[in-house]
ModelCIF file with pLDDT and N, C-alpha, C, O atoms, coordinates in Angstrom:
data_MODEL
#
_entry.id   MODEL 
#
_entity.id                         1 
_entity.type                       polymer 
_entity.pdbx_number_of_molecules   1 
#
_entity_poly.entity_id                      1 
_entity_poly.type                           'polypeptide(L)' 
_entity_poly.nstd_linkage                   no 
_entity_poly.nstd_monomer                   no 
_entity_poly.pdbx_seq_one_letter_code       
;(UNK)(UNK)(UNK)(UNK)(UNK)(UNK)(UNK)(UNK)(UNK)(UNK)(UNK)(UNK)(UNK)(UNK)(UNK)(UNK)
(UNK)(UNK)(UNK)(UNK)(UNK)(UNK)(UNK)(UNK)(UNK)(UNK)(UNK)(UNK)(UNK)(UNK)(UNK)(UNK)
(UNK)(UNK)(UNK)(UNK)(UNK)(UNK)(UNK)(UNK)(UNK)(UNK)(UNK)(UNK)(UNK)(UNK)(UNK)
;
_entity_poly.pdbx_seq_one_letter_code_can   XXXXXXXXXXXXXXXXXXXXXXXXXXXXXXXXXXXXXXXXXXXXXXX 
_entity_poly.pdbx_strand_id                 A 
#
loop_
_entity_poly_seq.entity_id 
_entity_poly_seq.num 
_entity_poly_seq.mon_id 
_entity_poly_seq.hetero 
1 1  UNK n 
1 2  UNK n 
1 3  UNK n 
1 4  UNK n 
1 5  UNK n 
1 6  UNK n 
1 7  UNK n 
1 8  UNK n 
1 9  UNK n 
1 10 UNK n 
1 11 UNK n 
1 12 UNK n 
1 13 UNK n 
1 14 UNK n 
1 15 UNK n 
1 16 UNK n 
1 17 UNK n 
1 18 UNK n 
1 19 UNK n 
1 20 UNK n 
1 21 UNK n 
1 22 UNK n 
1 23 UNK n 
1 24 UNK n 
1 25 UNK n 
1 26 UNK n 
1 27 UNK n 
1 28 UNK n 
1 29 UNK n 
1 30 UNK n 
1 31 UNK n 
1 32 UNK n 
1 33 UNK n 
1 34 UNK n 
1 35 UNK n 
1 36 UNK n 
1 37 UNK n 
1 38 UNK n 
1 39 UNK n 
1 40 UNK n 
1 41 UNK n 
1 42 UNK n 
1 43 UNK n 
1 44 UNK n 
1 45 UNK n 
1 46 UNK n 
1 47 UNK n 
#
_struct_asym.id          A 
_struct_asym.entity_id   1 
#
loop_
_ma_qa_metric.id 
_ma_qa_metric.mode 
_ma_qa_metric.name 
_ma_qa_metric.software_group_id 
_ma_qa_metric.type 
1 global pLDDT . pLDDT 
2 local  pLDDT . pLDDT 
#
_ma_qa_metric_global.metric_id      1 
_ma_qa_metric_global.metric_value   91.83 
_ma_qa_metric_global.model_id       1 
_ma_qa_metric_global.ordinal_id     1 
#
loop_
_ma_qa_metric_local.label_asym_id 
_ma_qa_metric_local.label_comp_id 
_ma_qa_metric_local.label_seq_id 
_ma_qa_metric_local.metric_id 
_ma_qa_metric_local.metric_value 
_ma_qa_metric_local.model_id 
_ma_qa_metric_local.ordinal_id 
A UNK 1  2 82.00 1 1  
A UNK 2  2 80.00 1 2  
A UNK 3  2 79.00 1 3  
A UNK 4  2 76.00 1 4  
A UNK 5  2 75.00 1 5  
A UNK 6  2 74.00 1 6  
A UNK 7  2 77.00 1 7  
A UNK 8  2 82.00 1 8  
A UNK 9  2 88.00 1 9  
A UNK 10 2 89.00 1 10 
A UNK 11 2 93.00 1 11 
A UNK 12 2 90.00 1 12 
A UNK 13 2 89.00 1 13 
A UNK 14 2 92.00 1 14 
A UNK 15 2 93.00 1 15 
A UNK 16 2 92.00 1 16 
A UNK 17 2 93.00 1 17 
A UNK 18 2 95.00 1 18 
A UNK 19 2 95.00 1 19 
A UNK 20 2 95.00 1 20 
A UNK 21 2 96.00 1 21 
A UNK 22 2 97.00 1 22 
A UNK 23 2 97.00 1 23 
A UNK 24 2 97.00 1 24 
A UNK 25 2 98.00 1 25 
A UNK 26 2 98.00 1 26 
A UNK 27 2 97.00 1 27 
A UNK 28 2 97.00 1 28 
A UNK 29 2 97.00 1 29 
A UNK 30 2 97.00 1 30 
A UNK 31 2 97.00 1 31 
A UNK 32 2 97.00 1 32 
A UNK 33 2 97.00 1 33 
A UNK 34 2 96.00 1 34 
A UNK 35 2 96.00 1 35 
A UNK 36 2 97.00 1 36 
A UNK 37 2 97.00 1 37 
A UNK 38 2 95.00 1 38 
A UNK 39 2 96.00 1 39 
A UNK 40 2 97.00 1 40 
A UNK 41 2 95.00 1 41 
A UNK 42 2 94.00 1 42 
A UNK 43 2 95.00 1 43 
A UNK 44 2 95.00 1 44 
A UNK 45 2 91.00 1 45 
A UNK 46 2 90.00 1 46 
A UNK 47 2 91.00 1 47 
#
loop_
_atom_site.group_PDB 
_atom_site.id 
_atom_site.type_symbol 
_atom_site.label_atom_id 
_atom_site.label_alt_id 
_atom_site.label_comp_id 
_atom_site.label_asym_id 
_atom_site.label_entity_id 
_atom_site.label_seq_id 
_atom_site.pdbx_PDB_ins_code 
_atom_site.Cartn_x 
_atom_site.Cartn_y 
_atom_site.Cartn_z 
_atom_site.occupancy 
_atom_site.B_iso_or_equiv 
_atom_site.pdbx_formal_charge 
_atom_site.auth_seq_id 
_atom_site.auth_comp_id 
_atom_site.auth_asym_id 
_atom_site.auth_atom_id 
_atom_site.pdbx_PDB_model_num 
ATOM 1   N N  . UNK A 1 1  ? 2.657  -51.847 18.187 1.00 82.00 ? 1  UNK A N  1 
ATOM 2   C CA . UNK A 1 1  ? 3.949  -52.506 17.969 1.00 82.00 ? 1  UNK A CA 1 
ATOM 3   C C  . UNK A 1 1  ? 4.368  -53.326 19.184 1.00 82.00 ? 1  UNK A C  1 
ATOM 4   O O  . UNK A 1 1  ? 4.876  -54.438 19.040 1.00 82.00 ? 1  UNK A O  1 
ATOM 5   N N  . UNK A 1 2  ? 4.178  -52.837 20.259 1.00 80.00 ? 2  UNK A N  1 
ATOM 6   C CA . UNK A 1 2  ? 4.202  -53.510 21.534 1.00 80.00 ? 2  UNK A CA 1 
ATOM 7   C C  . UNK A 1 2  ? 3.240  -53.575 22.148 1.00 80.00 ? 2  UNK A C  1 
ATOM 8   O O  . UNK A 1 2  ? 3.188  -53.089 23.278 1.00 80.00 ? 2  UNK A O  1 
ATOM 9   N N  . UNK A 1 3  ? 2.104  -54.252 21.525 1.00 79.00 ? 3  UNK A N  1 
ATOM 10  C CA . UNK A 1 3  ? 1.285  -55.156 22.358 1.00 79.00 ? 3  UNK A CA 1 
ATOM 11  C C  . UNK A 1 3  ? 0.809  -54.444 23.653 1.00 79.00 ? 3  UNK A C  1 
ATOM 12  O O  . UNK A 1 3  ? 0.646  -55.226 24.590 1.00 79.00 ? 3  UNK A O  1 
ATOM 13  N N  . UNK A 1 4  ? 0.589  -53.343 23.877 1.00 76.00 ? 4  UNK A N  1 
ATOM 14  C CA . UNK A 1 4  ? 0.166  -52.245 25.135 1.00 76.00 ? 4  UNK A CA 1 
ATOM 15  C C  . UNK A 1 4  ? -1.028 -52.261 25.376 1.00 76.00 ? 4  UNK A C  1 
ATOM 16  O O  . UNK A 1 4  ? -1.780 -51.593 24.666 1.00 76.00 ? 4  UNK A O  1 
ATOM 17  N N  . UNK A 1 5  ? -1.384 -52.807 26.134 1.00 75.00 ? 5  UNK A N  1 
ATOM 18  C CA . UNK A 1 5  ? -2.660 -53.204 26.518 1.00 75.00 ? 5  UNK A CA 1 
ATOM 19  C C  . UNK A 1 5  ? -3.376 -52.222 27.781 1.00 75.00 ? 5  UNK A C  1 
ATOM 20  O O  . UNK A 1 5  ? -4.558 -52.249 28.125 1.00 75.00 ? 5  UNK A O  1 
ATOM 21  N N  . UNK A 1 6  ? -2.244 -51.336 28.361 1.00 74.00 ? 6  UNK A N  1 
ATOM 22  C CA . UNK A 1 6  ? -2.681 -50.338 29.432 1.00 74.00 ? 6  UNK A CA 1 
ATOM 23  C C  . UNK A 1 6  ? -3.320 -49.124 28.977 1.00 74.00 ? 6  UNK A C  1 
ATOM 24  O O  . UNK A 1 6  ? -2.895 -48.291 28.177 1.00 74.00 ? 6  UNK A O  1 
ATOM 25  N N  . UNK A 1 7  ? -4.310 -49.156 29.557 1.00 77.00 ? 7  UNK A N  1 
ATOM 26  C CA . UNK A 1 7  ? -5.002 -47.406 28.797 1.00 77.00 ? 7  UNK A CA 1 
ATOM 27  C C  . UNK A 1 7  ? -4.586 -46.300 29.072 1.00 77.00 ? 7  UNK A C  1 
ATOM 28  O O  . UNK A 1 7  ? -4.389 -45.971 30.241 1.00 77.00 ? 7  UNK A O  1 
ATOM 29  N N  . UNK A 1 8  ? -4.342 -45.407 27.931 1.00 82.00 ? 8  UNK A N  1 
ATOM 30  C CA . UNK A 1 8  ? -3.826 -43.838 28.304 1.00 82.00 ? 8  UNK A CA 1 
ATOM 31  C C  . UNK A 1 8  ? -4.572 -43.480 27.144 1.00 82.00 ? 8  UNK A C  1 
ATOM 32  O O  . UNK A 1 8  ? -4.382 -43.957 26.026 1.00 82.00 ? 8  UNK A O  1 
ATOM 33  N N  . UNK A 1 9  ? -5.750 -42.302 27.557 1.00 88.00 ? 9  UNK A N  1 
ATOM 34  C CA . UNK A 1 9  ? -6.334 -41.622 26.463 1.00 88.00 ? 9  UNK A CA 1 
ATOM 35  C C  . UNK A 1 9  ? -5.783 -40.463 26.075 1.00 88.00 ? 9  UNK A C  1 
ATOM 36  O O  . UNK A 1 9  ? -4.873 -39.859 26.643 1.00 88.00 ? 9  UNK A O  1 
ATOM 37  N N  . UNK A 1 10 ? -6.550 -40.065 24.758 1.00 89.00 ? 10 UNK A N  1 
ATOM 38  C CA . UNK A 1 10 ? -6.568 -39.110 23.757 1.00 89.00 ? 10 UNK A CA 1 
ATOM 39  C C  . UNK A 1 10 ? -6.557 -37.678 24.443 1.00 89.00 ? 10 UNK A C  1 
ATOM 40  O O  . UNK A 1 10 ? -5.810 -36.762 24.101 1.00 89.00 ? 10 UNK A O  1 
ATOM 41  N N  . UNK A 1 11 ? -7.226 -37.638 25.168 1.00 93.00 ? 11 UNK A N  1 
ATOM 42  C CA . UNK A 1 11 ? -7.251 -36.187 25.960 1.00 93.00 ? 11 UNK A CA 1 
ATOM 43  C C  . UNK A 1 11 ? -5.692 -36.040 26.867 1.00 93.00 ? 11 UNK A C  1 
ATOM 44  O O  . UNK A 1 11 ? -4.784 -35.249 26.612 1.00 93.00 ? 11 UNK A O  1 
ATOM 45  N N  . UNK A 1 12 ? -5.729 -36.842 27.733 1.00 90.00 ? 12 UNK A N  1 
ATOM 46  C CA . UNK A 1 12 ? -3.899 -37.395 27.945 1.00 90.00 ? 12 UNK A CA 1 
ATOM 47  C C  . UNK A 1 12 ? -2.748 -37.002 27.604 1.00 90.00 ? 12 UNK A C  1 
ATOM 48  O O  . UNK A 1 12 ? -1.837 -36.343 28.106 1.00 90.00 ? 12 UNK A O  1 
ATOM 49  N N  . UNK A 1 13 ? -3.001 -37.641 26.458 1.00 89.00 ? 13 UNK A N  1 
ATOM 50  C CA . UNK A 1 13 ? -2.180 -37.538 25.276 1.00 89.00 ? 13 UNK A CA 1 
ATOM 51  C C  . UNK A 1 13 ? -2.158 -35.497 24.554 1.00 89.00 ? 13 UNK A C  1 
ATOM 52  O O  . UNK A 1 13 ? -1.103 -34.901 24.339 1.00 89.00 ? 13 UNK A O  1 
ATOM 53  N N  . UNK A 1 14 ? -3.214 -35.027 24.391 1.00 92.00 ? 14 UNK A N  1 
ATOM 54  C CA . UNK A 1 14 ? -3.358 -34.222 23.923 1.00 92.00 ? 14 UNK A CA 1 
ATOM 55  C C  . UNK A 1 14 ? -2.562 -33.109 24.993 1.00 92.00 ? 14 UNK A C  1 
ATOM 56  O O  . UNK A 1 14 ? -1.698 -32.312 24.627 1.00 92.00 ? 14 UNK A O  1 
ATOM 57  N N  . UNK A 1 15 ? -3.153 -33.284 26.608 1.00 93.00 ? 15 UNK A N  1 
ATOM 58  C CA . UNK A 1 15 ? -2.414 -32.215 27.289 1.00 93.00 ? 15 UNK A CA 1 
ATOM 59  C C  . UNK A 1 15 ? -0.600 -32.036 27.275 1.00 93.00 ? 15 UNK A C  1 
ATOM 60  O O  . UNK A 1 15 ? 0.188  -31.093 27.349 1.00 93.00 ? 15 UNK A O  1 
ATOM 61  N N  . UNK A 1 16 ? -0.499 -33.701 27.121 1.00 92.00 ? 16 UNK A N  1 
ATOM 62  C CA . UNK A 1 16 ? 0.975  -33.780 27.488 1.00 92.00 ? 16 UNK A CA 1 
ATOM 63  C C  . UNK A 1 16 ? 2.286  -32.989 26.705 1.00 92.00 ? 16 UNK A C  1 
ATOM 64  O O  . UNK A 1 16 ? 3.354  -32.427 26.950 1.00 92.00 ? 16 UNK A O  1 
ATOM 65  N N  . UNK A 1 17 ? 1.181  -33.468 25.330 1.00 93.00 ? 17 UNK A N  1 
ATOM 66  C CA . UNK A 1 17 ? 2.361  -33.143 24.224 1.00 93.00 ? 17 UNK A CA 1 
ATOM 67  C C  . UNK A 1 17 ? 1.539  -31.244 24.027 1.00 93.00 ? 17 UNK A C  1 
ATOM 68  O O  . UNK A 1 17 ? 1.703  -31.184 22.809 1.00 93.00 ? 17 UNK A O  1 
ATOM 69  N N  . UNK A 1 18 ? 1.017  -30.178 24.302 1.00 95.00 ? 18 UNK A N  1 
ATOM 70  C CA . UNK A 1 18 ? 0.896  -28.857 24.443 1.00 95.00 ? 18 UNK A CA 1 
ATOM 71  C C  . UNK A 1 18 ? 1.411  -28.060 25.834 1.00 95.00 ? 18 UNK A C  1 
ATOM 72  O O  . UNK A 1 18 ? 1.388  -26.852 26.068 1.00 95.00 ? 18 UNK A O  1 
ATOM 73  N N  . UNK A 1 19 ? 2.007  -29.460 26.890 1.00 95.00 ? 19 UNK A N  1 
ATOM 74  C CA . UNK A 1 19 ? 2.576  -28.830 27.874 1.00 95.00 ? 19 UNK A CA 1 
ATOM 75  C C  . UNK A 1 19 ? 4.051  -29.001 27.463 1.00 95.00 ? 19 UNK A C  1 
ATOM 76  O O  . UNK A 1 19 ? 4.997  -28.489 28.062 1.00 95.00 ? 19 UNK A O  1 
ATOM 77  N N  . UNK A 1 20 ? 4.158  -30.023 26.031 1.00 95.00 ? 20 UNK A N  1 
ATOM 78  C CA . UNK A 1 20 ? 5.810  -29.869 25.644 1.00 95.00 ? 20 UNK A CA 1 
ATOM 79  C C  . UNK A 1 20 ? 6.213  -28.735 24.821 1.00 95.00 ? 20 UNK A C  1 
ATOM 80  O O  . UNK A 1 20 ? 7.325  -28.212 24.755 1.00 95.00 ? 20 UNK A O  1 
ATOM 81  N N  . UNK A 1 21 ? 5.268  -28.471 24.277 1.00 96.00 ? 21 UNK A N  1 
ATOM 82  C CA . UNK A 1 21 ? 5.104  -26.637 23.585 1.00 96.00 ? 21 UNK A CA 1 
ATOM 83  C C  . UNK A 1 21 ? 5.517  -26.137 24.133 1.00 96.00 ? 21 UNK A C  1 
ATOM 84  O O  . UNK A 1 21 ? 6.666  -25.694 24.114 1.00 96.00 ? 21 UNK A O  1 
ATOM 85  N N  . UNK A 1 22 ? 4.496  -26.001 25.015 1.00 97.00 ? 22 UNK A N  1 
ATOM 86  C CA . UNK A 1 22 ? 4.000  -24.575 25.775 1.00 97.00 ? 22 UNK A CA 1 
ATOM 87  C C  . UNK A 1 22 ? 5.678  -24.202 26.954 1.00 97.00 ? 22 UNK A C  1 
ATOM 88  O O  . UNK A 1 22 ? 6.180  -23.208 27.478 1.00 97.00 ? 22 UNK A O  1 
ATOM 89  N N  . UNK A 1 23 ? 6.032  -25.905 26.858 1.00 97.00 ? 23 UNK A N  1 
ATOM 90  C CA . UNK A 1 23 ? 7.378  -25.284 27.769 1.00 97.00 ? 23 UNK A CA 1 
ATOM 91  C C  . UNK A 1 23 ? 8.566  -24.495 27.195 1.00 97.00 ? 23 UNK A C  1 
ATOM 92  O O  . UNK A 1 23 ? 9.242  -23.681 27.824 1.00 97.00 ? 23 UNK A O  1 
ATOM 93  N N  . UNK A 1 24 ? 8.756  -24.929 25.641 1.00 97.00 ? 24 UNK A N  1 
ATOM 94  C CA . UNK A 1 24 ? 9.494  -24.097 24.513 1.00 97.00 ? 24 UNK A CA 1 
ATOM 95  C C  . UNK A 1 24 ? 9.162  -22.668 24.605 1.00 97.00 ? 24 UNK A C  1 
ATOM 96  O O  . UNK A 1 24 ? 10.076 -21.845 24.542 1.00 97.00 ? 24 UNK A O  1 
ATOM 97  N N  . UNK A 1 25 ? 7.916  -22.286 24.751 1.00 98.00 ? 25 UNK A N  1 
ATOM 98  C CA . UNK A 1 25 ? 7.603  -21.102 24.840 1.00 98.00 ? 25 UNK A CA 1 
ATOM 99  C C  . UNK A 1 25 ? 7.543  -19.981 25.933 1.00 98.00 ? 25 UNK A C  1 
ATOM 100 O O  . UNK A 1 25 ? 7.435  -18.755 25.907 1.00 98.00 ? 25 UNK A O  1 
ATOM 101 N N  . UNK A 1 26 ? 7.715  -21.368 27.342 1.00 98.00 ? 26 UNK A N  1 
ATOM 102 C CA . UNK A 1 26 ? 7.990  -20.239 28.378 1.00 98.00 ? 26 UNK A CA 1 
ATOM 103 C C  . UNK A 1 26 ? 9.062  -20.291 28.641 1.00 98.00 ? 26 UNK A C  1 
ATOM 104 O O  . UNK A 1 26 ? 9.235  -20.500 29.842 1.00 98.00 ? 26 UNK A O  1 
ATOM 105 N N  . UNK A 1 27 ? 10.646 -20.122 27.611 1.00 97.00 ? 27 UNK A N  1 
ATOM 106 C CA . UNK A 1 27 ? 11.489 -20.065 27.967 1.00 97.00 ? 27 UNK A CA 1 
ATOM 107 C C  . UNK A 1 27 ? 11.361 -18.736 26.896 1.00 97.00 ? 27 UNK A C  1 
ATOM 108 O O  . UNK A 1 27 ? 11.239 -17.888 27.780 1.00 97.00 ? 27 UNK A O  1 
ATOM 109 N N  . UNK A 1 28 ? 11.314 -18.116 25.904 1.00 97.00 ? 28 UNK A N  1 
ATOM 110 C CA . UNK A 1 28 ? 11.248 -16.972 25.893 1.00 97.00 ? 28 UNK A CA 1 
ATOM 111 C C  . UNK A 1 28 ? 10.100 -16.198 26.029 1.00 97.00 ? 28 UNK A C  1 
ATOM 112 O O  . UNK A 1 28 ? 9.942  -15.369 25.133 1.00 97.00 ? 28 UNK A O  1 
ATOM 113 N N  . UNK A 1 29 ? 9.012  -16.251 27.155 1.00 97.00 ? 29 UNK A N  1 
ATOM 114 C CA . UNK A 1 29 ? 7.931  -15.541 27.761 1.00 97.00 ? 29 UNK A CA 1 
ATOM 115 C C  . UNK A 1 29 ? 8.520  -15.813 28.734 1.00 97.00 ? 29 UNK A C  1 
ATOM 116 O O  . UNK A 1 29 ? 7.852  -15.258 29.607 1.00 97.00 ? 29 UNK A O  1 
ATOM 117 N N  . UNK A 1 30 ? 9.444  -16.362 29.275 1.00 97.00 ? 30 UNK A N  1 
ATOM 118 C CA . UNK A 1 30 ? 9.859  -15.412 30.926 1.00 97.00 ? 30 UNK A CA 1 
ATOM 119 C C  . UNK A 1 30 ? 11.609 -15.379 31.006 1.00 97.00 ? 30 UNK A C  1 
ATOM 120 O O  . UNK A 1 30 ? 12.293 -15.611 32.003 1.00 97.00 ? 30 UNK A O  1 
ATOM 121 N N  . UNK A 1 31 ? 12.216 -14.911 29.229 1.00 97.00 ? 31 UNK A N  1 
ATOM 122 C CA . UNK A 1 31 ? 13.285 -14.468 29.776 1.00 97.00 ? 31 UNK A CA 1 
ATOM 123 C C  . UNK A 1 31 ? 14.305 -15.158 29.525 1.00 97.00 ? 31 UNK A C  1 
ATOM 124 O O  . UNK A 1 31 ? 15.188 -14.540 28.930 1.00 97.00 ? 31 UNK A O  1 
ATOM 125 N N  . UNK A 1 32 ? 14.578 -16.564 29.838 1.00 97.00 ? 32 UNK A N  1 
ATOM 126 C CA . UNK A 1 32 ? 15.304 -17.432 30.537 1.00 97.00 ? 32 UNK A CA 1 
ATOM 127 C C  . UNK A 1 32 ? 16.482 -16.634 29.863 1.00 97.00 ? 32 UNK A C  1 
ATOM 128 O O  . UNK A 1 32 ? 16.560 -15.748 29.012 1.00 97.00 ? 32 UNK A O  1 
ATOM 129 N N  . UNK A 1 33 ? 17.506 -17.476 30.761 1.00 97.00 ? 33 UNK A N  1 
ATOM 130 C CA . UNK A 1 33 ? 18.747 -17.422 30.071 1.00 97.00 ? 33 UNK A CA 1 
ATOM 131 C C  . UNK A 1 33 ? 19.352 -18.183 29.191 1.00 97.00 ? 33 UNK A C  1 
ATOM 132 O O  . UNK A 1 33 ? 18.437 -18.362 28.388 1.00 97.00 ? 33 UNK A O  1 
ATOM 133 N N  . UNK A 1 34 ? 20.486 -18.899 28.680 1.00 96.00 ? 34 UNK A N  1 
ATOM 134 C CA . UNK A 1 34 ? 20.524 -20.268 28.435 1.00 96.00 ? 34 UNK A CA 1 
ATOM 135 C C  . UNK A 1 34 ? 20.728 -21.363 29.665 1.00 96.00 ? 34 UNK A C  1 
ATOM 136 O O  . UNK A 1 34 ? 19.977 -22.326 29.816 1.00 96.00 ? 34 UNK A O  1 
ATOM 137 N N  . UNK A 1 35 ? 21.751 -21.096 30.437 1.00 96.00 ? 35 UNK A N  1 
ATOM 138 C CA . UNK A 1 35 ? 21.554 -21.929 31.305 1.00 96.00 ? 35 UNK A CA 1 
ATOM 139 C C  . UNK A 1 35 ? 20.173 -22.078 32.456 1.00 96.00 ? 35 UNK A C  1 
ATOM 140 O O  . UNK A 1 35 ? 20.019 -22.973 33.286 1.00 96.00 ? 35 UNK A O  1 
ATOM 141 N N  . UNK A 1 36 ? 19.598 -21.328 32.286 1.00 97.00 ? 36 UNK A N  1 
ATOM 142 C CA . UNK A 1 36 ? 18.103 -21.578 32.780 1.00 97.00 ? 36 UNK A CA 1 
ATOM 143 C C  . UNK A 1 36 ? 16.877 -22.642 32.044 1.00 97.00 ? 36 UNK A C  1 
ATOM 144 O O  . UNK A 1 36 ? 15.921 -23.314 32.431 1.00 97.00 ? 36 UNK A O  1 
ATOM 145 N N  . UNK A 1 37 ? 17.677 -22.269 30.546 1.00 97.00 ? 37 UNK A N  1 
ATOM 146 C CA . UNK A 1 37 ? 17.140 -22.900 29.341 1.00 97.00 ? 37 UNK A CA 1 
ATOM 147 C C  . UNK A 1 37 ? 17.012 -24.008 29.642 1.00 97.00 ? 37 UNK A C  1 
ATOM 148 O O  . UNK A 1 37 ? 16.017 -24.636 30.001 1.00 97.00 ? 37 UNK A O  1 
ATOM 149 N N  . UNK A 1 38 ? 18.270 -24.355 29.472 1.00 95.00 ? 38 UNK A N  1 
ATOM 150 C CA . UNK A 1 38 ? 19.319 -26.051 29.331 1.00 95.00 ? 38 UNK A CA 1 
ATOM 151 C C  . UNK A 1 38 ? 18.389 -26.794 30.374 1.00 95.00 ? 38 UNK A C  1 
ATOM 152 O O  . UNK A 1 38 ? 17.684 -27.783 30.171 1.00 95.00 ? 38 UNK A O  1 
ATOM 153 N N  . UNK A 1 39 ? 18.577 -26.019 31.629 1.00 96.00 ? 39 UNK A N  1 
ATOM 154 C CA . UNK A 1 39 ? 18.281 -27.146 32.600 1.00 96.00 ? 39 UNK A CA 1 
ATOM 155 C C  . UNK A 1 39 ? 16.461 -27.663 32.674 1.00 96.00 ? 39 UNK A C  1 
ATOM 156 O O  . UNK A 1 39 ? 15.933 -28.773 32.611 1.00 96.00 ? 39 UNK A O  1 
ATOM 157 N N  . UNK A 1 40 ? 15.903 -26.274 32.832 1.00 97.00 ? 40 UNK A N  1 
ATOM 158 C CA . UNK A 1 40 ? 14.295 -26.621 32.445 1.00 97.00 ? 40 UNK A CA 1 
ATOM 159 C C  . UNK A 1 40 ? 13.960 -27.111 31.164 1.00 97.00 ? 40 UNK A C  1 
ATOM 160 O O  . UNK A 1 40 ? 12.735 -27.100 31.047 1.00 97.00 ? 40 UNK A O  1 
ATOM 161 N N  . UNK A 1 41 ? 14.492 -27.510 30.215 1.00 95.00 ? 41 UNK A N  1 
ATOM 162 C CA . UNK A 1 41 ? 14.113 -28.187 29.497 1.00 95.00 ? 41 UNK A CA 1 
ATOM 163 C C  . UNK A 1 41 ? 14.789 -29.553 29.121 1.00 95.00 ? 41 UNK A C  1 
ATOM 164 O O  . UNK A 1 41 ? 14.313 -30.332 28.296 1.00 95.00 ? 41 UNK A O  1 
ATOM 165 N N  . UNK A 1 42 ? 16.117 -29.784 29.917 1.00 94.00 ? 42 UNK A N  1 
ATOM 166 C CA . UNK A 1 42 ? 16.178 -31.221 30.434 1.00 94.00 ? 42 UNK A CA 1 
ATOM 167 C C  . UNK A 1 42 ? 15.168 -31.436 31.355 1.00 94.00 ? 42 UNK A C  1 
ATOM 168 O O  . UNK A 1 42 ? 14.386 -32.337 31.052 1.00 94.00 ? 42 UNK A O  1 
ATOM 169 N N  . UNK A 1 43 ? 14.963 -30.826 32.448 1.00 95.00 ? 43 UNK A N  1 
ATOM 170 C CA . UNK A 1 43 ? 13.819 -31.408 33.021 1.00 95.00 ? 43 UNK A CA 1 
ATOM 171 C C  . UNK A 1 43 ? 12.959 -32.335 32.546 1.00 95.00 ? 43 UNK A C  1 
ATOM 172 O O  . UNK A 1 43 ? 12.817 -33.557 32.586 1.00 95.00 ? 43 UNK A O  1 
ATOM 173 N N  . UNK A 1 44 ? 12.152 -30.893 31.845 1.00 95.00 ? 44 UNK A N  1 
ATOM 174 C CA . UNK A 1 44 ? 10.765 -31.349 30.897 1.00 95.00 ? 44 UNK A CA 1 
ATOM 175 C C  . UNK A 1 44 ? 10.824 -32.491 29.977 1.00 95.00 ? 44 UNK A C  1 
ATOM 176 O O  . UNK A 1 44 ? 9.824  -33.080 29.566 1.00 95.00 ? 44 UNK A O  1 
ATOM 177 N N  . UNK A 1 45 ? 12.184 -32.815 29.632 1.00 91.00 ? 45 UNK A N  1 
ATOM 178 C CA . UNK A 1 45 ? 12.483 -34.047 28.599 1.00 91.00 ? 45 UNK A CA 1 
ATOM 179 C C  . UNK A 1 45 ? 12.172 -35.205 29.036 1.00 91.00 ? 45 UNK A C  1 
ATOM 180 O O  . UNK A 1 45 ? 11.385 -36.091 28.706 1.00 91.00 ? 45 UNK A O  1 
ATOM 181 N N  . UNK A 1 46 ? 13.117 -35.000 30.036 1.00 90.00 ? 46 UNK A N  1 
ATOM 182 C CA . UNK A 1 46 ? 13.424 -36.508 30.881 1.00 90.00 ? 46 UNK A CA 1 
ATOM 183 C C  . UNK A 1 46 ? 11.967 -36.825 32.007 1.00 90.00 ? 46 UNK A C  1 
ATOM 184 O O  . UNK A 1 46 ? 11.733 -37.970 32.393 1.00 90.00 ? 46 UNK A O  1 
ATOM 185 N N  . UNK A 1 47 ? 11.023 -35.531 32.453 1.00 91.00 ? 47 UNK A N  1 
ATOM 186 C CA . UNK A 1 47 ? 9.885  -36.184 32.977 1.00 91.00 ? 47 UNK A CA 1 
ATOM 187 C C  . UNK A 1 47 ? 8.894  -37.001 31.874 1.00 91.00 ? 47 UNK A C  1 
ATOM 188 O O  . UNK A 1 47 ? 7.887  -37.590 32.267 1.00 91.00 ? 47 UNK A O  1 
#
């Protein structure tokens, strides 16, 4: 759609979006609170 001509592969791609999982999941495998929640997963959004 936009003409993106810079390369980012499939494998890339594959880690990025199971480290966006995997971060859903270590908020209840270690506990969090909500406000522990909130903020590590603004983090993870906005990186």
């Amino acid at each position: 759609k936009y003409n993106v001509t810079k390369p980012i592969d499939d494998m890339s791609l594959h880690v990025f979006a199971n480290t966006v999982i995997n971060a859903y999941a270590e908020v209840i495998l270690h506990n969090m609170d909500m406000a522990e929640a909130e903020i590590f997963m603004s983090n993870i959004q906005e990186f």
